[in-house]
Each structure stands twice: as structure tokens, then as C-alpha cells.
N, C-alpha and C. Protein backbone atom coordinates (compact mmCIF):
# COMPACT_ATOMS: atom_id res chain seq x y z
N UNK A 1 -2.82 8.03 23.75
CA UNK A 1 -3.76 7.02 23.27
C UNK A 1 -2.97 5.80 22.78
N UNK A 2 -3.22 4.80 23.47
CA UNK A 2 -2.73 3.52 22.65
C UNK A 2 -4.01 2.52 22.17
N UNK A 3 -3.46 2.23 20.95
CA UNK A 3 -4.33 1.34 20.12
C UNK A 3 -3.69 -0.08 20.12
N UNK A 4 -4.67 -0.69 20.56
CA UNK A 4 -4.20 -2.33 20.63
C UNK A 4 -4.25 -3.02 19.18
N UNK A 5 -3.48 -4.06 19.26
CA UNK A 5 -3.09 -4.72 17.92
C UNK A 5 -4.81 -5.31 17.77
N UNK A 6 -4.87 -6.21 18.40
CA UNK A 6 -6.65 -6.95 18.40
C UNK A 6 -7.68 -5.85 18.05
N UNK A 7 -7.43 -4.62 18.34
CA UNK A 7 -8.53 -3.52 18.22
C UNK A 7 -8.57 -3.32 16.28
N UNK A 8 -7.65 -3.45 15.63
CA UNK A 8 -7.63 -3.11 14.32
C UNK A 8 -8.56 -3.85 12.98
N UNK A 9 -8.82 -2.52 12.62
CA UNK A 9 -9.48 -3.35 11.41
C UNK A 9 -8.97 -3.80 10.40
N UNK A 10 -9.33 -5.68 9.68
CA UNK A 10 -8.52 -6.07 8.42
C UNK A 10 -9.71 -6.33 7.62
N UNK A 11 -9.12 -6.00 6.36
CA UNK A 11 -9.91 -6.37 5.38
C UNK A 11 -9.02 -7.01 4.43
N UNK A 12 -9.80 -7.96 3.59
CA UNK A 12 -9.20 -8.75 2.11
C UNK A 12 -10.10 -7.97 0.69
N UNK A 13 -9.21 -7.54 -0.09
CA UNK A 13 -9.60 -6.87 -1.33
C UNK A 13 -9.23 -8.45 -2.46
N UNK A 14 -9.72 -8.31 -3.02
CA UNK A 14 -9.68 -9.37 -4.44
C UNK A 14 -9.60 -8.79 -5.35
N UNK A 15 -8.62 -9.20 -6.31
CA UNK A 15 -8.37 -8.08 -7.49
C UNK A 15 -8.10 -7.10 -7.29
N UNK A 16 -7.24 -6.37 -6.29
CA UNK A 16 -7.36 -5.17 -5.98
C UNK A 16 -6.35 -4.58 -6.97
N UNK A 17 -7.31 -3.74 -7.38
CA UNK A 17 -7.25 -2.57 -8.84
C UNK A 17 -6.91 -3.29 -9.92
N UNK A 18 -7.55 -4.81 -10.21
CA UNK A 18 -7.07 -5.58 -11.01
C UNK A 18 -6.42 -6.08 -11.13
N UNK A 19 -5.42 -6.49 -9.99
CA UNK A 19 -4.21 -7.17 -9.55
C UNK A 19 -4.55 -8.72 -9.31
N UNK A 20 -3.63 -9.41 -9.14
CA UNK A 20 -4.13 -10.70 -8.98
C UNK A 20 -4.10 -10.73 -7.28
N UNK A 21 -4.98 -12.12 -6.73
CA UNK A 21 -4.50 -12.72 -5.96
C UNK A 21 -5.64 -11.64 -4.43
N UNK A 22 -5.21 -11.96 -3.38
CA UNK A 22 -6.28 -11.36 -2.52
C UNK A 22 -5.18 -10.89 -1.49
N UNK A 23 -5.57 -9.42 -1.20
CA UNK A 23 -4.52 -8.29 -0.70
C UNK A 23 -5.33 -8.11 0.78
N UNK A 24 -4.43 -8.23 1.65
CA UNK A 24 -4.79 -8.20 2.67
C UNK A 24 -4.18 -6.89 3.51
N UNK A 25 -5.04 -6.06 3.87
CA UNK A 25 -5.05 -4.80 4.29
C UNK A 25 -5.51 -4.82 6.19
N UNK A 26 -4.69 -4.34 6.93
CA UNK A 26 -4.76 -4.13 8.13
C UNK A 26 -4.39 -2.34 8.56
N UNK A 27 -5.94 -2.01 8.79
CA UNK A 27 -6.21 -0.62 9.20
C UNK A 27 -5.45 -0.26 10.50
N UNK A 28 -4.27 0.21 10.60
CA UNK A 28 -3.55 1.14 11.50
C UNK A 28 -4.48 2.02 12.85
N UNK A 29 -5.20 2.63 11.94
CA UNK A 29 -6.29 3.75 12.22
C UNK A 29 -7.26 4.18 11.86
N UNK A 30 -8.54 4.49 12.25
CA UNK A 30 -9.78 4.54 11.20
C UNK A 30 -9.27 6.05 11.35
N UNK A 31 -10.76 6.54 10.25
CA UNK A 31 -10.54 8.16 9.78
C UNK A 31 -10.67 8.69 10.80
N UNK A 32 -11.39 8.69 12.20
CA UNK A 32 -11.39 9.09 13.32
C UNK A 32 -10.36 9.69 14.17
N UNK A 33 -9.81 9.29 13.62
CA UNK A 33 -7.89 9.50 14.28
C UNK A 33 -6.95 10.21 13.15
N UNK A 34 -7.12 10.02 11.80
CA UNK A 34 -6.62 10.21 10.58
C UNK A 34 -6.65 11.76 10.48
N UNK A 35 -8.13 11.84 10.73
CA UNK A 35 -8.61 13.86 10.61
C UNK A 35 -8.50 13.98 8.71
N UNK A 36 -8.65 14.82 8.07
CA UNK A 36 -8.65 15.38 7.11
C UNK A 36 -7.46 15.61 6.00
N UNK A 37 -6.32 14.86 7.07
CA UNK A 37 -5.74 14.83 6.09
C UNK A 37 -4.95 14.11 5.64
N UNK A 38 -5.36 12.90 5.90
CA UNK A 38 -4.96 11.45 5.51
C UNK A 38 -5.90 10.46 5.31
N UNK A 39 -6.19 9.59 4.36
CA UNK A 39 -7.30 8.80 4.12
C UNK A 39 -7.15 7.57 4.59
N UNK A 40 -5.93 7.11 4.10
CA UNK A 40 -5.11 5.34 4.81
C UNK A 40 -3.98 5.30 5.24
N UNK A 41 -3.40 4.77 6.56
CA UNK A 41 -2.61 4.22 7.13
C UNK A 41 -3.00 2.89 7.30
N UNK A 42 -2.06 1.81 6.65
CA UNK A 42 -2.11 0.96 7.32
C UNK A 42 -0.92 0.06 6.55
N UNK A 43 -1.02 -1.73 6.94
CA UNK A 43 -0.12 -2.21 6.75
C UNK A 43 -0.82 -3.25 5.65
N UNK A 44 0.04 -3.49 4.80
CA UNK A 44 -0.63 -3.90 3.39
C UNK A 44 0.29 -5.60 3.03
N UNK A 45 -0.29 -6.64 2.92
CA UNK A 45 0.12 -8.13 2.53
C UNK A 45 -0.12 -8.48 1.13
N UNK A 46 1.14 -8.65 0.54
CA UNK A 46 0.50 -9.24 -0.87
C UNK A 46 1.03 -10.57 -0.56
N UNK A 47 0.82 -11.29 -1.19
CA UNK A 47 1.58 -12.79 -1.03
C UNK A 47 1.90 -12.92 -2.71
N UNK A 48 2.99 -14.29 -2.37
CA UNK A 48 4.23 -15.10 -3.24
C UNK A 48 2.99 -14.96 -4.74
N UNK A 49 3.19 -14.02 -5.62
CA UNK A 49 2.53 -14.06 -7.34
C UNK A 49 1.61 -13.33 -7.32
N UNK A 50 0.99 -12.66 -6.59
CA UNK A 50 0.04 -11.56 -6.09
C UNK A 50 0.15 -10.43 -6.52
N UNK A 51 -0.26 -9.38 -6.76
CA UNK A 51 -0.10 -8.06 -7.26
C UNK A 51 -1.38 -7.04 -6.54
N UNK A 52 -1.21 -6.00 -6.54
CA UNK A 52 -2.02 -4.68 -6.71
C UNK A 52 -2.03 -3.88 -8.03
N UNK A 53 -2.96 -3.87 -9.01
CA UNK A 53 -2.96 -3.49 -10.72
C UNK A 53 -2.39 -2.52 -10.51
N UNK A 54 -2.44 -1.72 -11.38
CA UNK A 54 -1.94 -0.13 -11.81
C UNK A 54 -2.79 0.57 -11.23
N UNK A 55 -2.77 1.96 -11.04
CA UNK A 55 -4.14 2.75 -10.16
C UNK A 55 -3.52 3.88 -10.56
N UNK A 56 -4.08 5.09 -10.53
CA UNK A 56 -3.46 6.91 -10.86
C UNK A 56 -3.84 7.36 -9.24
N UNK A 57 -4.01 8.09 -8.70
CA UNK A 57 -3.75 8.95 -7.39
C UNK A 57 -4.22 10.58 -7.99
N UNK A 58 -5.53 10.67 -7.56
CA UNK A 58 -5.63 11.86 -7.55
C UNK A 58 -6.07 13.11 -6.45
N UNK A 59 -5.21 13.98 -6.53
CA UNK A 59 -5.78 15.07 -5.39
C UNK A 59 -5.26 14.00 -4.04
N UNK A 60 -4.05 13.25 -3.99
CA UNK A 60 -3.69 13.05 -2.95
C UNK A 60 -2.65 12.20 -3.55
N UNK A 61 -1.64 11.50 -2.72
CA UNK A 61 -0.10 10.92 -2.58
C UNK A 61 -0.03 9.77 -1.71
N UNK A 62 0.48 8.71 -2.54
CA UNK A 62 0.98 7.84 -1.69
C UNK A 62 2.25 7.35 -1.22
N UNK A 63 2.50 6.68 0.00
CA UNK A 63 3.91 6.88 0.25
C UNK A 63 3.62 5.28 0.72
N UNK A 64 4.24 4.01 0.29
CA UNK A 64 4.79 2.64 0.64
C UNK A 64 6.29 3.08 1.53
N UNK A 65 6.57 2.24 2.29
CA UNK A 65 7.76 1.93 3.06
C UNK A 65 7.31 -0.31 3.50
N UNK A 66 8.74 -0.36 2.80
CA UNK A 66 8.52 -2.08 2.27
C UNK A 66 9.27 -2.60 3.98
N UNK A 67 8.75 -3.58 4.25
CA UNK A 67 8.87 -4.02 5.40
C UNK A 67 10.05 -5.57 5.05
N UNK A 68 8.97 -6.13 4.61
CA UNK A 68 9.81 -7.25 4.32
C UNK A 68 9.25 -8.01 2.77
N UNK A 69 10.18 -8.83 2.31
CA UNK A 69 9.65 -9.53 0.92
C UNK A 69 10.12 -8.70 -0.19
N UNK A 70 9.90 -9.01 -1.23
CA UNK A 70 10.69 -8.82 -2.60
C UNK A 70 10.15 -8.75 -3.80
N UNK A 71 10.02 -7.94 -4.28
CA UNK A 71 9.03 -7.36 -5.56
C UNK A 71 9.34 -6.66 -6.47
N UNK A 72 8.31 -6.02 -7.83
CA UNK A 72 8.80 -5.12 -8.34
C UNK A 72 7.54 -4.10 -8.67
N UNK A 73 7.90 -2.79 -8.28
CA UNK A 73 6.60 -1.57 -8.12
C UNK A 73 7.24 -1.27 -9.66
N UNK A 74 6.08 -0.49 -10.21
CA UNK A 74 6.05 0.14 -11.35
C UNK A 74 5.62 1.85 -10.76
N UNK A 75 6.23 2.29 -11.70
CA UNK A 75 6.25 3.87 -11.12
C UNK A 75 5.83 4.60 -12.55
N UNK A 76 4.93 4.79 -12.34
CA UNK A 76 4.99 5.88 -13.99
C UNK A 76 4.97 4.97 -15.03
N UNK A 77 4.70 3.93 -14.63
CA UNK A 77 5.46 2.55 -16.09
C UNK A 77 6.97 2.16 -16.02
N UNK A 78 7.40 3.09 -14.94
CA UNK A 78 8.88 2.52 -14.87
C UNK A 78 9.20 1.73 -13.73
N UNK A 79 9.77 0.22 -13.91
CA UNK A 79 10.02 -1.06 -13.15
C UNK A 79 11.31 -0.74 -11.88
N UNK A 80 10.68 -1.56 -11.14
CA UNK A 80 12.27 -1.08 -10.06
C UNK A 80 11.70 -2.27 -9.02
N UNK A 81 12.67 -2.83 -8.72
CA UNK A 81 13.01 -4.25 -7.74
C UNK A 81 13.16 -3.49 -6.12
N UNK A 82 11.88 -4.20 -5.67
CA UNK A 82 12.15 -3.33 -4.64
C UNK A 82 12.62 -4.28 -3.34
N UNK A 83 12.29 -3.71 -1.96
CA UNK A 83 12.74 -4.87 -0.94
C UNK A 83 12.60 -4.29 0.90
N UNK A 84 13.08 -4.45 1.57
CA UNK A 84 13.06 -4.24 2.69
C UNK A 84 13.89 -2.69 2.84
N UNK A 85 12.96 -1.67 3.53
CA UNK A 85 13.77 -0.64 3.91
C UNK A 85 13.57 0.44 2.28
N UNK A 86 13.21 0.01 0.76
CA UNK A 86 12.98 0.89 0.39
C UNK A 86 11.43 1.63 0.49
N UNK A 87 11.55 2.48 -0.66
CA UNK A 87 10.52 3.78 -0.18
C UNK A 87 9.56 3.96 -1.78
N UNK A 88 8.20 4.07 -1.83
CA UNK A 88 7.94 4.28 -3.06
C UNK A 88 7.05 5.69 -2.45
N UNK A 89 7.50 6.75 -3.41
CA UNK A 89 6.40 7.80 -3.09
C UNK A 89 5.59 8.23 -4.61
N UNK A 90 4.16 8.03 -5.09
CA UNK A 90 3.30 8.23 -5.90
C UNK A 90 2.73 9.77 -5.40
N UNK A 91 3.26 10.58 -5.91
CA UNK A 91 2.06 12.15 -5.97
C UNK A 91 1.14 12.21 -6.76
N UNK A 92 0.42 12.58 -6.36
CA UNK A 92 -0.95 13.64 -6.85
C UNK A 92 -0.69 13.36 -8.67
N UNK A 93 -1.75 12.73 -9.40
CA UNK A 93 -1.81 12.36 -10.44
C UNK A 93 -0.71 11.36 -11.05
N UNK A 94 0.07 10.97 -10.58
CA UNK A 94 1.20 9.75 -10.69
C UNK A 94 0.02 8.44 -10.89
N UNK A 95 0.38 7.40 -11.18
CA UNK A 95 0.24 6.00 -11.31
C UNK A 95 0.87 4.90 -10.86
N UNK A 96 0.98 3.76 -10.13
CA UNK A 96 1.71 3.24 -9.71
C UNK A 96 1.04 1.15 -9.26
N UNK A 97 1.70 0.46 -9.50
CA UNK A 97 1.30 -1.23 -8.86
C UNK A 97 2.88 -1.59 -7.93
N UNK A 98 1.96 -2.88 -7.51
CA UNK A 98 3.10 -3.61 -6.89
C UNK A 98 3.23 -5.22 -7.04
N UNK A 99 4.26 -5.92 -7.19
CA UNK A 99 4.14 -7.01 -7.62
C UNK A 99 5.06 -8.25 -7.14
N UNK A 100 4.53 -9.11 -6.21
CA UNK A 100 5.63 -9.84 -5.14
C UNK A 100 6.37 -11.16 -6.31
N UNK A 101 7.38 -10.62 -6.75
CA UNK A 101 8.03 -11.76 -7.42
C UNK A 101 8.77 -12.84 -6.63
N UNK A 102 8.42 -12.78 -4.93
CA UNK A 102 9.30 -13.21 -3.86
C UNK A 102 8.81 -14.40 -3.22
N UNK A 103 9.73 -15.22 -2.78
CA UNK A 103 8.83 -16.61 -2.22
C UNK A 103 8.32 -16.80 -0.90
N UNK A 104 7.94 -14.84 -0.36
CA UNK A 104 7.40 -14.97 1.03
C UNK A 104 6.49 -13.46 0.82
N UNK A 105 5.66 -13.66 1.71
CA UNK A 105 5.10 -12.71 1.94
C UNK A 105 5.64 -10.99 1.59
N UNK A 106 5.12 -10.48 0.28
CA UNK A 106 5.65 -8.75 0.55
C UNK A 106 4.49 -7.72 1.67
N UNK A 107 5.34 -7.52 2.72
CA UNK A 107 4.61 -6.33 3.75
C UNK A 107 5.27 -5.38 3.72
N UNK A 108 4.24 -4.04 3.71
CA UNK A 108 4.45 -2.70 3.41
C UNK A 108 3.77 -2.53 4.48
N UNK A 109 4.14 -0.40 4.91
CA UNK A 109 3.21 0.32 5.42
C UNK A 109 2.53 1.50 4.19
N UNK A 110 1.20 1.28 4.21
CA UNK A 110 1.16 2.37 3.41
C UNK A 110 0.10 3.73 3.68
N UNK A 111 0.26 4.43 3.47
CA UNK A 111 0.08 6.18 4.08
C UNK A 111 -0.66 6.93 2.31
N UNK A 112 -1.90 7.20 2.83
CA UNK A 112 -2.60 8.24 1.77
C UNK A 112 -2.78 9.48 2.21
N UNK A 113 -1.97 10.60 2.04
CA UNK A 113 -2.36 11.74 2.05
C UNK A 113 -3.21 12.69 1.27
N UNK A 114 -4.04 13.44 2.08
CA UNK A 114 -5.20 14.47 0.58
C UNK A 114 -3.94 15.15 0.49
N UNK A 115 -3.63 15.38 -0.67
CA UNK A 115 -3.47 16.54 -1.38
C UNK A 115 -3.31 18.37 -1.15
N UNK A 116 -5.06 18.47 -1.31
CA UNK A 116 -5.58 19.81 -0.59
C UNK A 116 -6.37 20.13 0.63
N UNK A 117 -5.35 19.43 1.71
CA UNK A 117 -6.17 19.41 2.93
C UNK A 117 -5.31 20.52 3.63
């Protein structure tokens, strides 16, 4: 099966989880393809002062892999400068934001797994 780039779904969140600025989300794959045990794949845009708030994760895990741009994720409340090529993984009841302190676009892929699937 190949999925064409034009075939994908994007959406813009505002405030997303209380974050500033408008997060632009491009669906990889709908749940159709996902099955049961993944909720989101896709590729995630914050732009230059932008953020995604704080959020907890429950009964499932998230895994970021940073593409390009320059930021700093909070993990637990704990700060870390992130960048191209690193990795943030949030489990099952963890907490976690992201925050582009960078003067270009931060792009991620990001991956929700259930938990108890």
C-alpha cells in the first residue's frame, strides 16, 4: 500500500494543551491503518515561540523523534534542549510539552501508542 503525500490529513490545533501559537499536525495515517494499537502517527510543526502546554499520557506512550529545529521539551518538569535526530519517549502516566526556542520551524514525528492493546 502506498499512501500519497496529497492524500493526508492536516489539521491546525490552537492552544494546543494550552500552548501558545497554532500547531500544525499532518496525519501520516488515519486509525484505519493504525488498528488498535496506535492512536497517532504523524508529523507535528510548531513554529519560531510556539509551544504544545504540558499534557499527562494515560494508558498509552508517546514517542517524538525531532526532525529539524531547536527547542526545549520538558519531561516530568525536567528541561532538556532538544534538536535534530534526538528522541523524547513519555510512558503511560508521564507528562510532558514542547517548546521551539529556534528561529525556524521545530518538525517532529510523533507516534501514540495504547498502552493495553
Amino acid at each position: 500500500m502506498i499512501i500519497q503525500n496529497k492524500s493526508k490529513q492536516q489539521e491546525i490545533k490552537q492552544s494546543m494543551r494550552g500552548g501558545k501559537g497554532d500547531i500544525e499536525i499532518t496525519h501520516i495515517t488515519g486509525s484505519e491503518i493504525l488498528g488498535n494499537n496506535c492512536r497517532l502517527f504523524a508529523q507535528i510543526t510548531v513554529k519560531p515561540g510556539d509551544s504544545i502546554g504540558e499534557h499527562q499520557h494515560v494508558g498509552e506512550r508517546e514517542i517524538f523523534y525531532f526532525l529539524q529545529g531547536h527547542g526545549i521539551a520538558i519531561d516530568n518538569g525536567k528541561q532538556s534542549e532538544i534538536g535534530p535526530g534526538d528522541v523524547m519517549v513519555t510512558p503511560d502516566q508521564s507528562s510532558h510539552s514542547v517548546v521551539n526556542t529556534g528561529d525556524e520551524d521545530l518538525v517532529f514525528m510523533a507516534l501514540i501508542l495504547n498502552e493495553n492493546s
